[in-house]
PDB file of N, CA and C in Angstrom:
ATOM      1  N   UNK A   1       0.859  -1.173   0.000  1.00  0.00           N
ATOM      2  CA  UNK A   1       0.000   0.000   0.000  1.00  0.00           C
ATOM      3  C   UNK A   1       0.900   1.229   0.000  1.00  0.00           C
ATOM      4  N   UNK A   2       0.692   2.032  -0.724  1.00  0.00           N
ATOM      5  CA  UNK A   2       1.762   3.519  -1.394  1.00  0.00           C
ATOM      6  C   UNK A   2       0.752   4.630  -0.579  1.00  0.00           C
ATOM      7  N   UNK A   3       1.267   5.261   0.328  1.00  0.00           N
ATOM      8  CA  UNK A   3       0.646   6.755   0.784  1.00  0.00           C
ATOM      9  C   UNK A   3       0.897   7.949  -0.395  1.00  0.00           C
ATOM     10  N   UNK A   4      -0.404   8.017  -0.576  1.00  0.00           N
ATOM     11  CA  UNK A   4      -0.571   9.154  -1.445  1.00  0.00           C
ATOM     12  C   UNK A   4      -0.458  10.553  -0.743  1.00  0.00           C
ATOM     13  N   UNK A   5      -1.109  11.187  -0.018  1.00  0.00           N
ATOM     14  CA  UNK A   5      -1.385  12.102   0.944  1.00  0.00           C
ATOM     15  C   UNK A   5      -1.557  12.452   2.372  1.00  0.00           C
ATOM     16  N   UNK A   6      -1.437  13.125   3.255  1.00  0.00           N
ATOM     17  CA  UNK A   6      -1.355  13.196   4.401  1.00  0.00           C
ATOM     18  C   UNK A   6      -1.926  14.672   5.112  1.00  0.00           C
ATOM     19  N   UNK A   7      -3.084  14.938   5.494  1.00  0.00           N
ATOM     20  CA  UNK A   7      -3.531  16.059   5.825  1.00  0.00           C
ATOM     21  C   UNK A   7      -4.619  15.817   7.003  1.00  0.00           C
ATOM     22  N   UNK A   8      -4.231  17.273   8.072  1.00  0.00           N
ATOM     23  CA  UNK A   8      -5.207  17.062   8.958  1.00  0.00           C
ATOM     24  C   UNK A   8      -5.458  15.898  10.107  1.00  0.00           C
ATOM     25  N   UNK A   9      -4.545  15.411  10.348  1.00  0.00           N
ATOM     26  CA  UNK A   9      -4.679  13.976  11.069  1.00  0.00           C
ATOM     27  C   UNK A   9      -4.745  12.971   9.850  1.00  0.00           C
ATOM     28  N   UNK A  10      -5.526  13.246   8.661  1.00  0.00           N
ATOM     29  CA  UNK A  10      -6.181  11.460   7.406  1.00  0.00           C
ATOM     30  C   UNK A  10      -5.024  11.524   6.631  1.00  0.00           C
ATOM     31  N   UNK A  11      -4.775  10.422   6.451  1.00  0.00           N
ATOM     32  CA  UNK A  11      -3.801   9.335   6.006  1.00  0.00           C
ATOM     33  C   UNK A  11      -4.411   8.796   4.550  1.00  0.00           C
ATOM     34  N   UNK A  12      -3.823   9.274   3.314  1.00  0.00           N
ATOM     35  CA  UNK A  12      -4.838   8.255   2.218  1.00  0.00           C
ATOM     36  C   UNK A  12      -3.724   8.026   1.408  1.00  0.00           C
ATOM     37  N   UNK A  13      -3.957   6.423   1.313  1.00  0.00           N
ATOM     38  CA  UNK A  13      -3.561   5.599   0.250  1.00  0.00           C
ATOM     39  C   UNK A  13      -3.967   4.286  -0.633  1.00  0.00           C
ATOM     40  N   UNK A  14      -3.208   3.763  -1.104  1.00  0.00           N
ATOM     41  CA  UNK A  14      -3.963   3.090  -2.460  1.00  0.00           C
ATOM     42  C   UNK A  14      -3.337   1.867  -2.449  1.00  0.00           C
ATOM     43  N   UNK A  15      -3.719   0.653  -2.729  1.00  0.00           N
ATOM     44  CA  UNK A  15      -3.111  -0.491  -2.851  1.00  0.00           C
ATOM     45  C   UNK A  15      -2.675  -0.885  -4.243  1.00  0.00           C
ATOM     46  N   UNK A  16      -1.793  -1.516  -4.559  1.00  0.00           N
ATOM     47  CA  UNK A  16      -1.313  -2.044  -5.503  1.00  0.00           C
ATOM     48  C   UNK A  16      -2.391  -3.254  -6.768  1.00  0.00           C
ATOM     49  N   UNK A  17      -2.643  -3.367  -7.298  1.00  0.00           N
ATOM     50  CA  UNK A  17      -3.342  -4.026  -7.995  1.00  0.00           C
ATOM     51  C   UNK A  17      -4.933  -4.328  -7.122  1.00  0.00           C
ATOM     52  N   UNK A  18      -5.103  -3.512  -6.838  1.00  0.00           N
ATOM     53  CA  UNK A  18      -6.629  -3.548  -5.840  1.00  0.00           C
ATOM     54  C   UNK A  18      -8.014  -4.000  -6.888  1.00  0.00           C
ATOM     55  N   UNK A  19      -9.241  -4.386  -6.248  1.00  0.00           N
ATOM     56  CA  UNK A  19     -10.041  -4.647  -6.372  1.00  0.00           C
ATOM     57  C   UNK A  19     -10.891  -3.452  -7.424  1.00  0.00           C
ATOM     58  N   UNK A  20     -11.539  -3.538  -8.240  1.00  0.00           N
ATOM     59  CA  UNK A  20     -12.299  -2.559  -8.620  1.00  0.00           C
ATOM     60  C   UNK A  20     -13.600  -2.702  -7.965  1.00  0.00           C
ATOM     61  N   UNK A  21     -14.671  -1.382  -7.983  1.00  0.00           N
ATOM     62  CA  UNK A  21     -14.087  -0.153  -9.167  1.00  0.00           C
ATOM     63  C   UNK A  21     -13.194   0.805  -8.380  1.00  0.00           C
ATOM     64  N   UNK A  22     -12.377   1.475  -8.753  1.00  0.00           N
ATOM     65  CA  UNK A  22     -11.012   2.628  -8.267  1.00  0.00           C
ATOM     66  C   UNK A  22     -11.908   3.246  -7.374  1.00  0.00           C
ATOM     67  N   UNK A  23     -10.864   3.158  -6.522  1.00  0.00           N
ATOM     68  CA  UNK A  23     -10.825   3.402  -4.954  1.00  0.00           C
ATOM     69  C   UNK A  23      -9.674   3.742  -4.081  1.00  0.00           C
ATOM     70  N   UNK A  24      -9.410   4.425  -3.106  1.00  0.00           N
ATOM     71  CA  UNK A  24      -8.823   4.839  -2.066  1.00  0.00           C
ATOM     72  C   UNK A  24      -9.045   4.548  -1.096  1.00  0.00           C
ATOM     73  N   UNK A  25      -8.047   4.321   0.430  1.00  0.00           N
ATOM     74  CA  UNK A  25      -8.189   4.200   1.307  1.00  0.00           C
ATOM     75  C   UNK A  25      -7.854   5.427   2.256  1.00  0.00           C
ATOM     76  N   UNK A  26      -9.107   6.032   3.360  1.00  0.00           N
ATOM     77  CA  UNK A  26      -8.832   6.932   4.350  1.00  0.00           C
ATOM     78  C   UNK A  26      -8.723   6.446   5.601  1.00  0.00           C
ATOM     79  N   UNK A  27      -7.829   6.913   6.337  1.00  0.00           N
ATOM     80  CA  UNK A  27      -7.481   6.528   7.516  1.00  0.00           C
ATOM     81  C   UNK A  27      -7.649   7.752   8.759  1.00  0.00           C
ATOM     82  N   UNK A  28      -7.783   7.597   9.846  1.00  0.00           N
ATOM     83  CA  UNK A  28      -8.138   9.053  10.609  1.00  0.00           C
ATOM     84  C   UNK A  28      -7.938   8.294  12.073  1.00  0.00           C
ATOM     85  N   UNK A  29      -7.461   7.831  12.314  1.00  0.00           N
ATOM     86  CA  UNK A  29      -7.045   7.771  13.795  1.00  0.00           C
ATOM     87  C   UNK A  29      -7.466   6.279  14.015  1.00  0.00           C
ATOM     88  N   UNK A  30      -8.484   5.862  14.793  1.00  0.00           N
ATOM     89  CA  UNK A  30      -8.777   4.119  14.564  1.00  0.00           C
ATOM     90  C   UNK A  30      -9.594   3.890  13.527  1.00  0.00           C
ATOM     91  N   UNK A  31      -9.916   5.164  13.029  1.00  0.00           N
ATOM     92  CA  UNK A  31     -11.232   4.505  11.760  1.00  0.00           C
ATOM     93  C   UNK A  31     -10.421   4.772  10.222  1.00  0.00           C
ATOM     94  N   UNK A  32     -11.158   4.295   9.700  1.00  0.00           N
ATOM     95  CA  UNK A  32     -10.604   3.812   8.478  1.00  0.00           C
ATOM     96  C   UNK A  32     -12.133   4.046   7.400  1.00  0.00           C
ATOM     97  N   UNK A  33     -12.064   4.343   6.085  1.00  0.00           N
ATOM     98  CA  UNK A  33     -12.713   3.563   5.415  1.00  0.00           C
ATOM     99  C   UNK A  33     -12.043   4.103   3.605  1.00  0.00           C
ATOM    100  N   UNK A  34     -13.036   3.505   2.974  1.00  0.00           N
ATOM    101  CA  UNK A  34     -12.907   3.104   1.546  1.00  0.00           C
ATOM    102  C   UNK A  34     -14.030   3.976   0.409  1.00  0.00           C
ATOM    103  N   UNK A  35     -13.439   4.598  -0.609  1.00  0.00           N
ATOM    104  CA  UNK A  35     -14.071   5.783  -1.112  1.00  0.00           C
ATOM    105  C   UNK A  35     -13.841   5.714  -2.701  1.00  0.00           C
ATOM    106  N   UNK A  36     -14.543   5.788  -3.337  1.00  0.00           N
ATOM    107  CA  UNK A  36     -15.304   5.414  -4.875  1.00  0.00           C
ATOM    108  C   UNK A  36     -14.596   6.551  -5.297  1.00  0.00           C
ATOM    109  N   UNK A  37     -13.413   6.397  -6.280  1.00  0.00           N
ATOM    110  CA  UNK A  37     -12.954   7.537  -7.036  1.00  0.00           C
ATOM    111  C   UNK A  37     -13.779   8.170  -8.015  1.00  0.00           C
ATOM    112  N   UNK A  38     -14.556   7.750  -8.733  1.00  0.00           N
ATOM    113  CA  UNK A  38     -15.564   8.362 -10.027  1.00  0.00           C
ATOM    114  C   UNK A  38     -16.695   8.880  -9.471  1.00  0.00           C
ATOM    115  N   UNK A  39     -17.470   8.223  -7.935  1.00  0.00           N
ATOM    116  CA  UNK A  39     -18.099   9.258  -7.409  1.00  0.00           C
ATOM    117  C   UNK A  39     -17.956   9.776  -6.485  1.00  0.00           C
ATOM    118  N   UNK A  40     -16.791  10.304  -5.907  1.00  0.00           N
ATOM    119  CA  UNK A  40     -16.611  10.513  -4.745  1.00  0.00           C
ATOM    120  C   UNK A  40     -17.465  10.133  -3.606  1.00  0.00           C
ATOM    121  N   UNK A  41     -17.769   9.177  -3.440  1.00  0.00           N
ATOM    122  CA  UNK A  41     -18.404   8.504  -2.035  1.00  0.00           C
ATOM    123  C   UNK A  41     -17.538   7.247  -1.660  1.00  0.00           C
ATOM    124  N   UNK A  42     -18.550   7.426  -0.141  1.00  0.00           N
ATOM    125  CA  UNK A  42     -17.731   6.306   0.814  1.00  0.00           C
ATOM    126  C   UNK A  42     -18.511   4.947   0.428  1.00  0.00           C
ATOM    127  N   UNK A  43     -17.301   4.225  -0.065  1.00  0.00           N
ATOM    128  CA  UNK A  43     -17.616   2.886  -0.048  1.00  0.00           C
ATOM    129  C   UNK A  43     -17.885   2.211   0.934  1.00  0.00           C
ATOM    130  N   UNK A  44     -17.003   1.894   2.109  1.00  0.00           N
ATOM    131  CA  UNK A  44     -17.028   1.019   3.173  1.00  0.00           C
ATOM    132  C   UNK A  44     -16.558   1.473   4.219  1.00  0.00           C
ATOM    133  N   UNK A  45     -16.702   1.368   5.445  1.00  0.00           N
ATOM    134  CA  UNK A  45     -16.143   1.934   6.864  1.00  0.00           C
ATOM    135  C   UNK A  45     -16.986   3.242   6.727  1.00  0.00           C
ATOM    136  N   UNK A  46     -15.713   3.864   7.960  1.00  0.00           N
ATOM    137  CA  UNK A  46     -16.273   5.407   8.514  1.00  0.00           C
ATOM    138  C   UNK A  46     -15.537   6.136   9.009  1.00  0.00           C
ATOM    139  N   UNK A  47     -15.878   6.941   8.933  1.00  0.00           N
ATOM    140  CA  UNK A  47     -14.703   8.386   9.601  1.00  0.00           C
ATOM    141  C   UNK A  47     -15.522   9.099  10.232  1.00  0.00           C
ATOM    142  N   UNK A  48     -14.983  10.384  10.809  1.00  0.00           N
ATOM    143  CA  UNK A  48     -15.758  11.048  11.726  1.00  0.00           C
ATOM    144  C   UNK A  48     -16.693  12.023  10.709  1.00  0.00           C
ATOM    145  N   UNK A  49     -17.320  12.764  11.668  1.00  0.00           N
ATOM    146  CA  UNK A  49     -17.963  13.807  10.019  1.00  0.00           C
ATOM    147  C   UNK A  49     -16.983  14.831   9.401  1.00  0.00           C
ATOM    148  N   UNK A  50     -16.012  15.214  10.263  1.00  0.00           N
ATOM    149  CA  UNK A  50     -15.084  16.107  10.253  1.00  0.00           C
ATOM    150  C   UNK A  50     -14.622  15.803   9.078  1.00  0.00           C
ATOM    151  N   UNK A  51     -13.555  14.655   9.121  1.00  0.00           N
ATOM    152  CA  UNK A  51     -12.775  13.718   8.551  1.00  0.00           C
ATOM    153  C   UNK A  51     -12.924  13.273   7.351  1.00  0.00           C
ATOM    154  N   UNK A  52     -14.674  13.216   7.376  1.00  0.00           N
ATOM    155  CA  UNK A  52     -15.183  12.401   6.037  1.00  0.00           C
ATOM    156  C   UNK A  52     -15.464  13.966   5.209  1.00  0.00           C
ATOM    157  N   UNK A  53     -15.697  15.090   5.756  1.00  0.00           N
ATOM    158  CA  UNK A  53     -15.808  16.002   4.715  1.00  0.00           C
ATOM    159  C   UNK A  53     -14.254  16.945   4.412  1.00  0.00           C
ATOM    160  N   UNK A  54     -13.124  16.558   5.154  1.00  0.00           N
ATOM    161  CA  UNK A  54     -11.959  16.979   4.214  1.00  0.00           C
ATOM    162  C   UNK A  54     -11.893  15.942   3.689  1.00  0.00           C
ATOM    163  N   UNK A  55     -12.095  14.645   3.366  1.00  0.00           N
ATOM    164  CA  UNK A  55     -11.378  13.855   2.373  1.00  0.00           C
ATOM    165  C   UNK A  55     -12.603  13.809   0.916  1.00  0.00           C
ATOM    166  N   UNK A  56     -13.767  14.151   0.988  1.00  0.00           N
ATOM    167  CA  UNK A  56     -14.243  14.328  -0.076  1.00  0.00           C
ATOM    168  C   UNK A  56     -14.141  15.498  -0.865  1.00  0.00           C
ATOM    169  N   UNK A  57     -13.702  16.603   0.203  1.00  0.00           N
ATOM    170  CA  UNK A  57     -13.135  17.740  -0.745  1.00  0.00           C
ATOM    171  C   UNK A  57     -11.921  17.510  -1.335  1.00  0.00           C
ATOM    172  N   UNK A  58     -11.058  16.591  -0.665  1.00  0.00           N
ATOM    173  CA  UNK A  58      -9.722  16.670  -1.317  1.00  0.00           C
ATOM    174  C   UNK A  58      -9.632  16.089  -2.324  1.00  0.00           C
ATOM    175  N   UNK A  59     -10.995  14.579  -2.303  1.00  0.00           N
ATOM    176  CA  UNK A  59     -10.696  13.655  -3.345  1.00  0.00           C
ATOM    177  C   UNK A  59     -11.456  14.168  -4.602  1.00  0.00           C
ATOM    178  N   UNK A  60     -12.607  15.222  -4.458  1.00  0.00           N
ATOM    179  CA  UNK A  60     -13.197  16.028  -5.700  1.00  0.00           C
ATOM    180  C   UNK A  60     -12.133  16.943  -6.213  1.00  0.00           C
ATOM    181  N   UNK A  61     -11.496  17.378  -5.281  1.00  0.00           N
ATOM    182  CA  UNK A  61     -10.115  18.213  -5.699  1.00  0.00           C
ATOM    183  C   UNK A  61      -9.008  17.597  -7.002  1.00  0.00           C
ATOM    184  N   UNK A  62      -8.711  16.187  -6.516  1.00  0.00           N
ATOM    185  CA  UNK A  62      -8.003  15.665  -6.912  1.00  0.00           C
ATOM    186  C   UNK A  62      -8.265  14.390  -7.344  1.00  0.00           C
ATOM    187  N   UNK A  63      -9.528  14.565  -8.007  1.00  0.00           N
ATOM    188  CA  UNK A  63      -9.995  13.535  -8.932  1.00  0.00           C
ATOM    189  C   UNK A  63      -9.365  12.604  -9.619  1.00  0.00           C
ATOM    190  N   UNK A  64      -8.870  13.489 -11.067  1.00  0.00           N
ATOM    191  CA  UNK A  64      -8.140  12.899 -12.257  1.00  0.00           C
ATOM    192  C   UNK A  64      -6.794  12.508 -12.046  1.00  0.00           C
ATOM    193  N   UNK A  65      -6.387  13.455 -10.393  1.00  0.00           N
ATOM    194  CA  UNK A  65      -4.882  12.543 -10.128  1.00  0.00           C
ATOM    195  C   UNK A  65      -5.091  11.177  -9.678  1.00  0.00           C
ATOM    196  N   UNK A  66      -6.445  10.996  -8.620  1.00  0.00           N
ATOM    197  CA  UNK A  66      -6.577  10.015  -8.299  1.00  0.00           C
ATOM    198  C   UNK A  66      -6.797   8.676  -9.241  1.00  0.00           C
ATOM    199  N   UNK A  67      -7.353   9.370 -10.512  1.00  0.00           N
ATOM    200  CA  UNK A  67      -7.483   8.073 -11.534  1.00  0.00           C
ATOM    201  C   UNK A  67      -6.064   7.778 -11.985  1.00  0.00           C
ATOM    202  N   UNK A  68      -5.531   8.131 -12.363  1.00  0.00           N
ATOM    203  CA  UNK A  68      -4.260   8.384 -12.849  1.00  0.00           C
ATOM    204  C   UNK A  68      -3.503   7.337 -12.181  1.00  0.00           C
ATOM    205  N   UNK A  69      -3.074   7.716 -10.672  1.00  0.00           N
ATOM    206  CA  UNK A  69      -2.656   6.488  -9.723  1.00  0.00           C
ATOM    207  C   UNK A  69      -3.268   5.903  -9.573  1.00  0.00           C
ATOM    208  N   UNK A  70      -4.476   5.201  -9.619  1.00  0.00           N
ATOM    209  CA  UNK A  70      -5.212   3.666  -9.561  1.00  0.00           C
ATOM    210  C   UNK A  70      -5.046   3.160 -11.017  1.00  0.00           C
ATOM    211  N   UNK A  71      -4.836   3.651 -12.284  1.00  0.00           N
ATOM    212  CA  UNK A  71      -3.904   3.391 -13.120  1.00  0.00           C
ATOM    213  C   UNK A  71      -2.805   2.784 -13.214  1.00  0.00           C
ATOM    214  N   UNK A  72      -2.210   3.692 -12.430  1.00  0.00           N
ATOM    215  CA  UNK A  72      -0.209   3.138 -12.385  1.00  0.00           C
ATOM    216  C   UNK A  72      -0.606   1.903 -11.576  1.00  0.00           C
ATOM    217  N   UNK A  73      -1.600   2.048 -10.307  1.00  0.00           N
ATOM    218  CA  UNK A  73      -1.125   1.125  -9.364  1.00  0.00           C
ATOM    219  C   UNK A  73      -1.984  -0.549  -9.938  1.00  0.00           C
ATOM    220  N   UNK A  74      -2.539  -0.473 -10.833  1.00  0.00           N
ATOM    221  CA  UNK A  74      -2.825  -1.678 -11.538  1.00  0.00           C
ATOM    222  C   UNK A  74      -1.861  -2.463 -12.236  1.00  0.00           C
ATOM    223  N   UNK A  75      -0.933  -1.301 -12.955  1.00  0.00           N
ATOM    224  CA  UNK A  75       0.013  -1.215 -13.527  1.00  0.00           C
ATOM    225  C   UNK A  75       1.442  -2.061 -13.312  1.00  0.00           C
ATOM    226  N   UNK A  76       0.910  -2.317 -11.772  1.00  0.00           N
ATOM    227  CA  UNK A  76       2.091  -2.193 -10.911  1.00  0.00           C
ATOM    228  C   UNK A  76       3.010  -1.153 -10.730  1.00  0.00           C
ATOM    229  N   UNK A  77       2.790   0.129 -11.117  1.00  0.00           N
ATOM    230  CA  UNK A  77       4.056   1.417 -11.220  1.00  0.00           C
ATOM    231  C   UNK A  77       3.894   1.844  -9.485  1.00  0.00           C
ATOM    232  N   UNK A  78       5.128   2.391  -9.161  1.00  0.00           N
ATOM    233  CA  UNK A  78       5.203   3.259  -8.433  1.00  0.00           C
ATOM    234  C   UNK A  78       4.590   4.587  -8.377  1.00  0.00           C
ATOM    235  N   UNK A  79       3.518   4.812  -7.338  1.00  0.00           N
ATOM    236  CA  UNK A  79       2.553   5.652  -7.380  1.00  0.00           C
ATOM    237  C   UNK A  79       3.454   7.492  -6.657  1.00  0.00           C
ATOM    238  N   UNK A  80       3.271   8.392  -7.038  1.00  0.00           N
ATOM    239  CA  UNK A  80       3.616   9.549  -7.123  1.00  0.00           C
ATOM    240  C   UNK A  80       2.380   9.941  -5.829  1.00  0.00           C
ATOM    241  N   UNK A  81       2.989  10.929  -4.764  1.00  0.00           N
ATOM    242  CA  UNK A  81       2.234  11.354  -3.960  1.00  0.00           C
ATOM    243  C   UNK A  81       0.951  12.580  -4.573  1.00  0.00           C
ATOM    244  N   UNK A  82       0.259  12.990  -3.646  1.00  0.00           N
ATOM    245  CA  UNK A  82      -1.202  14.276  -4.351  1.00  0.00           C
ATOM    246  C   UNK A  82      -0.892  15.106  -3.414  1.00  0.00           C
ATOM    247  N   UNK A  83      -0.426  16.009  -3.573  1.00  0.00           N
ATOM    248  CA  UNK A  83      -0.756  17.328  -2.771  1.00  0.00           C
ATOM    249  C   UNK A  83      -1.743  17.394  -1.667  1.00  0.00           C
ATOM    250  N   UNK A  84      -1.576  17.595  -0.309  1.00  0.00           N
ATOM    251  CA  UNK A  84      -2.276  17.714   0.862  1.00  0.00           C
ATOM    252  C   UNK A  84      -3.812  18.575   0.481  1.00  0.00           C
ATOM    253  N   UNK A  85      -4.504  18.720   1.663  1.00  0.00           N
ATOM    254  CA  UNK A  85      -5.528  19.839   1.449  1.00  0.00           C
ATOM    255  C   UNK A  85      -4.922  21.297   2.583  1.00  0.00           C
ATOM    256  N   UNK A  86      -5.031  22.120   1.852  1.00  0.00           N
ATOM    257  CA  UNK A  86      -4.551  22.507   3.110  1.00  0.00           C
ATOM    258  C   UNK A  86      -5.416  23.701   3.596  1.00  0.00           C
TER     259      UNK A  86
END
């Protein structure tokens, strides 16, 4: 699993040849969950409300980077970090 970003306490990264459809993983202290790159929603788990609304701004932010690296990371490539939110 390659860390893409790091902001605010959340932790998001991406696994290597992962499951479709493209997705990310957020992390925020013990919670965790899993978030639909094409529609920005939460797939699975939970975050706080706080938590869950910087990472959907960041991930509408950073959409097309996010496709991009679930790309490479199918790819097997070494995934390139995304700019924080800040």
């Amino acid at each position: 699993m390659s860390e893409l970003s790091r902001f605010f306490g959340v932790v998001i990264k991406m696994f290597h040849d992962d499951h479709n459809p493209p997705h990310f993983h957020a992390f925020y202290g013990e919670d965790d969950a899993i978030f639909d790159i094409r529609r920005i929603s939460l797939l699975k788990g939970k975050l706080p409300p706080r938590a869950l609304g910087l990472v959907t701004e960041w991930a509408a932010m950073h959409q097309n980077e996010l496709l991009d690296r679930w790309q490479c990371a199918q790819a097997g490539e070494a995934l390139q970090g995304i700019d924080p939110l800040e």
